[in-house]
Protein backbone atom coordinates (compact mmCIF):
# COMPACT_ATOMS: atom_id res chain seq x y z
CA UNK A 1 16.57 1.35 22.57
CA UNK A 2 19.97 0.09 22.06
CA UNK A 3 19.56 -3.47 23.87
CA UNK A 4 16.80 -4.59 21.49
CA UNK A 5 18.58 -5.70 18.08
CA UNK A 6 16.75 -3.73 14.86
CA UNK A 7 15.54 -7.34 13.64
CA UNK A 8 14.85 -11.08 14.60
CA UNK A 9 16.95 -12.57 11.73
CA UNK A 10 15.08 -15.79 13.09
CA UNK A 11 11.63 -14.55 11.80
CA UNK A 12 13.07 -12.74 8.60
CA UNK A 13 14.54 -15.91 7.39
CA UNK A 14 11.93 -18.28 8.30
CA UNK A 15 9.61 -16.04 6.83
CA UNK A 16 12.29 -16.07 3.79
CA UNK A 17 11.87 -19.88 3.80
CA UNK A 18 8.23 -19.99 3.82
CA UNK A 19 7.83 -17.39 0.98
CA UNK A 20 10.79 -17.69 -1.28
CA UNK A 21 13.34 -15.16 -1.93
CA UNK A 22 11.47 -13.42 -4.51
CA UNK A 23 8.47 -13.51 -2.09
CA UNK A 24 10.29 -11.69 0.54
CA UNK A 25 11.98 -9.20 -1.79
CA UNK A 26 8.53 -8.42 -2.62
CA UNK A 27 7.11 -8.20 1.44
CA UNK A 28 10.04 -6.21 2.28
CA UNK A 29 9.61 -3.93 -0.75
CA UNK A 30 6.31 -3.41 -0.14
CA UNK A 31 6.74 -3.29 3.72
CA UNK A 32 9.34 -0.38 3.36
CA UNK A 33 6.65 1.42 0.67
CA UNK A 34 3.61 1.38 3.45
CA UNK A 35 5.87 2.63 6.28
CA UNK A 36 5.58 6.52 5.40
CA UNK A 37 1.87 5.62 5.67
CA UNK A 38 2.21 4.21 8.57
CA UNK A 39 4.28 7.33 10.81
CA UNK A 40 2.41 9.77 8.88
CA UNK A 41 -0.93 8.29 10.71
CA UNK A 42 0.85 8.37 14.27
CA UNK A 43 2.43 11.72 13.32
CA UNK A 44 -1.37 13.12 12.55
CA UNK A 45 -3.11 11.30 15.76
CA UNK A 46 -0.28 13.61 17.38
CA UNK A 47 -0.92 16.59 15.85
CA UNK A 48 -4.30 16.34 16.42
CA UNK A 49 -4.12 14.69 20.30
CA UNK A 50 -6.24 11.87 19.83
CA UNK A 51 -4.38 9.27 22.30
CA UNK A 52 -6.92 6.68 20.84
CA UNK A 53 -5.82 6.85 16.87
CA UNK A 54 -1.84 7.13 18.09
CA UNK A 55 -2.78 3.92 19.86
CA UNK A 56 -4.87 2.30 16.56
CA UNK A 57 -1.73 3.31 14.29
CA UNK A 58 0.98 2.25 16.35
CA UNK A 59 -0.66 -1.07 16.83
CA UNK A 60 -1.43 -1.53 13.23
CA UNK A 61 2.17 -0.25 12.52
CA UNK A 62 3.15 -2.78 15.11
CA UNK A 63 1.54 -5.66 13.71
CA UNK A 64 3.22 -5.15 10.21
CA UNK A 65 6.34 -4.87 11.14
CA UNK A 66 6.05 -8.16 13.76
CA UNK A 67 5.05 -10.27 10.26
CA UNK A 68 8.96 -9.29 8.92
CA UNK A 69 10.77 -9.41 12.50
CA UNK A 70 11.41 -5.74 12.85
CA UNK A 71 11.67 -5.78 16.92
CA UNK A 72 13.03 -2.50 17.31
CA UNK A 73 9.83 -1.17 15.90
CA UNK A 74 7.54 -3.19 17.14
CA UNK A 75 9.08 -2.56 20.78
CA UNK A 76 8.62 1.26 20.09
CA UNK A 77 4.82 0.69 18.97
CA UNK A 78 4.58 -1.15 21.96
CA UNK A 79 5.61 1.72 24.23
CA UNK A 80 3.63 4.40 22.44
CA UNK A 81 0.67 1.82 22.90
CA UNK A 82 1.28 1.75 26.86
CA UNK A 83 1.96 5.98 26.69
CA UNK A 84 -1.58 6.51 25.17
CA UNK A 85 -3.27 4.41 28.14
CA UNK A 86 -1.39 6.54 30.64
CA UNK A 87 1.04 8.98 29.61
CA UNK A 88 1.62 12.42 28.04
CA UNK A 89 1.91 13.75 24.45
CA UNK A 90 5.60 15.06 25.10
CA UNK A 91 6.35 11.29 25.87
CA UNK A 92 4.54 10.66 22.90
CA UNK A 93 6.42 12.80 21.11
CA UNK A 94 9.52 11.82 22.46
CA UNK A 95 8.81 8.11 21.51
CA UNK A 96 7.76 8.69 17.62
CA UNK A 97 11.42 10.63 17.07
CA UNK A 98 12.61 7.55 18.72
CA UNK A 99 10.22 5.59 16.15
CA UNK A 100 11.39 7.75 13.10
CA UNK A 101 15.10 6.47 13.88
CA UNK A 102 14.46 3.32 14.35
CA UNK A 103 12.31 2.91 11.40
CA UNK A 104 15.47 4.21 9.30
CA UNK A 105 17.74 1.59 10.33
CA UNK A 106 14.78 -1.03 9.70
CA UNK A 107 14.49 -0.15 6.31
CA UNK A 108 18.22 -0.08 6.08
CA UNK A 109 18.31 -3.69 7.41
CA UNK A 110 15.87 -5.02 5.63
CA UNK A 111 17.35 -4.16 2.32
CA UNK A 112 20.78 -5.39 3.24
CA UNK A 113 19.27 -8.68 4.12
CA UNK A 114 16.93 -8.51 0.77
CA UNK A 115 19.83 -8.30 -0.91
């Protein structure tokens, strides 16, 4: 987890440049309001062992945070993806704690660089 940076500054501040500073205050705010939504899905598809909804929320998890450059995440959704086709819930499990920290220092980030 530690090799892949937390964002792609690259897409955060073209996406800053596209949108306008008060544009992306307003993504990011509402980016970091929808992502409790978002673990709370993965964390029920858990609960309830449905590989295929862990899969559907981590990819639409995934795809959200790809639009604001949040790697880290979108790595983990990646790998939670690929442990639903063919691995167990205790990786599962494993990779949402993972997920919950690196979702804390995304938010973190993100609010640094909103400024």
């Amino acid at each position: 987890m530690t090799d892949i940076p937390i964002l792609d500054i690259r897409v955060f501040e073209r996406m800053k440049k596209e949108i306008r500073a008060s544009g992306m205050n307003w993504l990011v705010d509402l980016y970091i309001q929808e992502v409790p939504n978002y673990l709370t899905n993965i964390r029920q598809a858990l609960a309830q062992n449905d590989k295929e909804a862990v899969y559907l929320a981590a990819h639409k998890f995934k795809g959200g945070s790809a639009n604001l450059g949040a790697k880290l995440i979108v790595n983990l959704c990646k790998q939670i993806e690929d442990t639903t086709r063919n691995g167990s819930f205790t990786e599962l499990h494993e990779q949402f704690s993972l997920l919950e920290e690196a979702v804390q220092k995304t938010t973190t980030e993100l609010q640094i660089l909103k400024g």
